[in-house]
Protein backbone atom coordinates (compact mmCIF):
# COMPACT_ATOMS: atom_id res chain seq x y z
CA UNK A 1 -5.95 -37.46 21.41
CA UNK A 2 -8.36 -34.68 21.82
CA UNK A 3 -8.86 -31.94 19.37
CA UNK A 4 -6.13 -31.86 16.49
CA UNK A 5 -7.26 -30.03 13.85
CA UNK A 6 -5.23 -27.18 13.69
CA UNK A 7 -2.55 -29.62 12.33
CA UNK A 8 -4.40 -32.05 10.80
CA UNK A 9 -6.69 -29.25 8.38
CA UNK A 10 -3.35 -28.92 6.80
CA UNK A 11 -3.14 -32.86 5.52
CA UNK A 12 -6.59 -33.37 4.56
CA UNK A 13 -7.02 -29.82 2.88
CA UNK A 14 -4.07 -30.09 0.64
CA UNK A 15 -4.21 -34.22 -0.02
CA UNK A 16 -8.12 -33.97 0.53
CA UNK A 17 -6.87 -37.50 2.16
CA UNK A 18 -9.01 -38.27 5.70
CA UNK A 19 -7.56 -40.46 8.68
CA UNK A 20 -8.79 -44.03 8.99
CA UNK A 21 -6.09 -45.45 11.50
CA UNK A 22 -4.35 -43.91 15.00
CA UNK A 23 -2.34 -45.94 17.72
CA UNK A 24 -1.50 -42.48 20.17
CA UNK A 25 0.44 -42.46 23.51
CA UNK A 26 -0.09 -39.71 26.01
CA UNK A 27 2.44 -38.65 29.11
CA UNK A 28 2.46 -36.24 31.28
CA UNK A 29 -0.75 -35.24 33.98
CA UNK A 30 -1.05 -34.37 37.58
CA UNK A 31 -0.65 -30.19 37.35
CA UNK A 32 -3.83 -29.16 38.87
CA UNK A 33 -3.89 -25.95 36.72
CA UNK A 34 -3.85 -28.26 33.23
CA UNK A 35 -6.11 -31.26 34.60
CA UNK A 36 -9.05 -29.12 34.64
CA UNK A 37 -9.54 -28.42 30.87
CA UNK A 38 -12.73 -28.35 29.02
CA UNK A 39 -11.74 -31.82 27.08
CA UNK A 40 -11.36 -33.58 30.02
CA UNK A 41 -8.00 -34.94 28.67
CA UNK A 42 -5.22 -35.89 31.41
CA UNK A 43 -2.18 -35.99 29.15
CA UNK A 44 -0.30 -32.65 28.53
CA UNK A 45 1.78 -34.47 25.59
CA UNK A 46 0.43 -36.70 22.78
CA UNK A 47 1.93 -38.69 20.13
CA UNK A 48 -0.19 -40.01 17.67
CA UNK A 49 0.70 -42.37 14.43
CA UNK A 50 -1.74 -41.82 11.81
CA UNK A 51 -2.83 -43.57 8.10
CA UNK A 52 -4.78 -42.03 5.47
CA UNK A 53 -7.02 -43.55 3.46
CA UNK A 54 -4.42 -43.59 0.79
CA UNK A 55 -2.33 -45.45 3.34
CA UNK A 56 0.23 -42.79 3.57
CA UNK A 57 1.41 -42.40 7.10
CA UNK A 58 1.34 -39.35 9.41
CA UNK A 59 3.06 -38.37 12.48
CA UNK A 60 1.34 -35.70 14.71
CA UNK A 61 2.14 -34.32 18.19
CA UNK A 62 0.88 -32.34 20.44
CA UNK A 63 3.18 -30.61 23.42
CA UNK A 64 1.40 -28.67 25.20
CA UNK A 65 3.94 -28.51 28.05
CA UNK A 66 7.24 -27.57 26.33
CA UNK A 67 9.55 -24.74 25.85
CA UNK A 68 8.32 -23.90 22.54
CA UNK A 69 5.70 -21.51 20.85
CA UNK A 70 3.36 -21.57 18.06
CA UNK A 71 2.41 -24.25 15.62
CA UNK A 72 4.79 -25.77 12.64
CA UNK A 73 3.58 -28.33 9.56
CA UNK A 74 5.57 -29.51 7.30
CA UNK A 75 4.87 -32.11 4.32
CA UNK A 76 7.43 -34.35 3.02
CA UNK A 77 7.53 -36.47 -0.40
């Protein structure tokens, strides 16, 4: 997964917790206009499963080929 901080600044700023584990499954790729992008990342749609040092667990994707807009967060428990 390339680049998440825009979500992720959310977690560790308000649990000041930091990621030690990710297993994260990409799909998606051959649209000439997307391939070429300055991460050099061939998946338009990521899925990661994250732990925290704490061992809490967080779930974080990425769509960047979907019929939605903007950015959402939300923190549960």
């Amino acid at each position: 997964m390339h680049y998440p901080t825009h979500c992720l600044g959310l977690l560790t700023g308000v649990t000041r917790e930091r990621i030690r584990r990710v297993s994260c499954l990409g799909w998606g790729g051959g649209r000439p206009w997307f391939d070429d992008n300055d991460y050099n990342n061939p998946f338009w749609n990521q899925c990661a499963l994250m732990q925290t040092d704490k061992g809490h667990m967080v779930l974080y994707n990425v769509f960047r080929l979907v019929g939605g807009h903007g950015e959402c967060a939300r923190l549960f428990g």
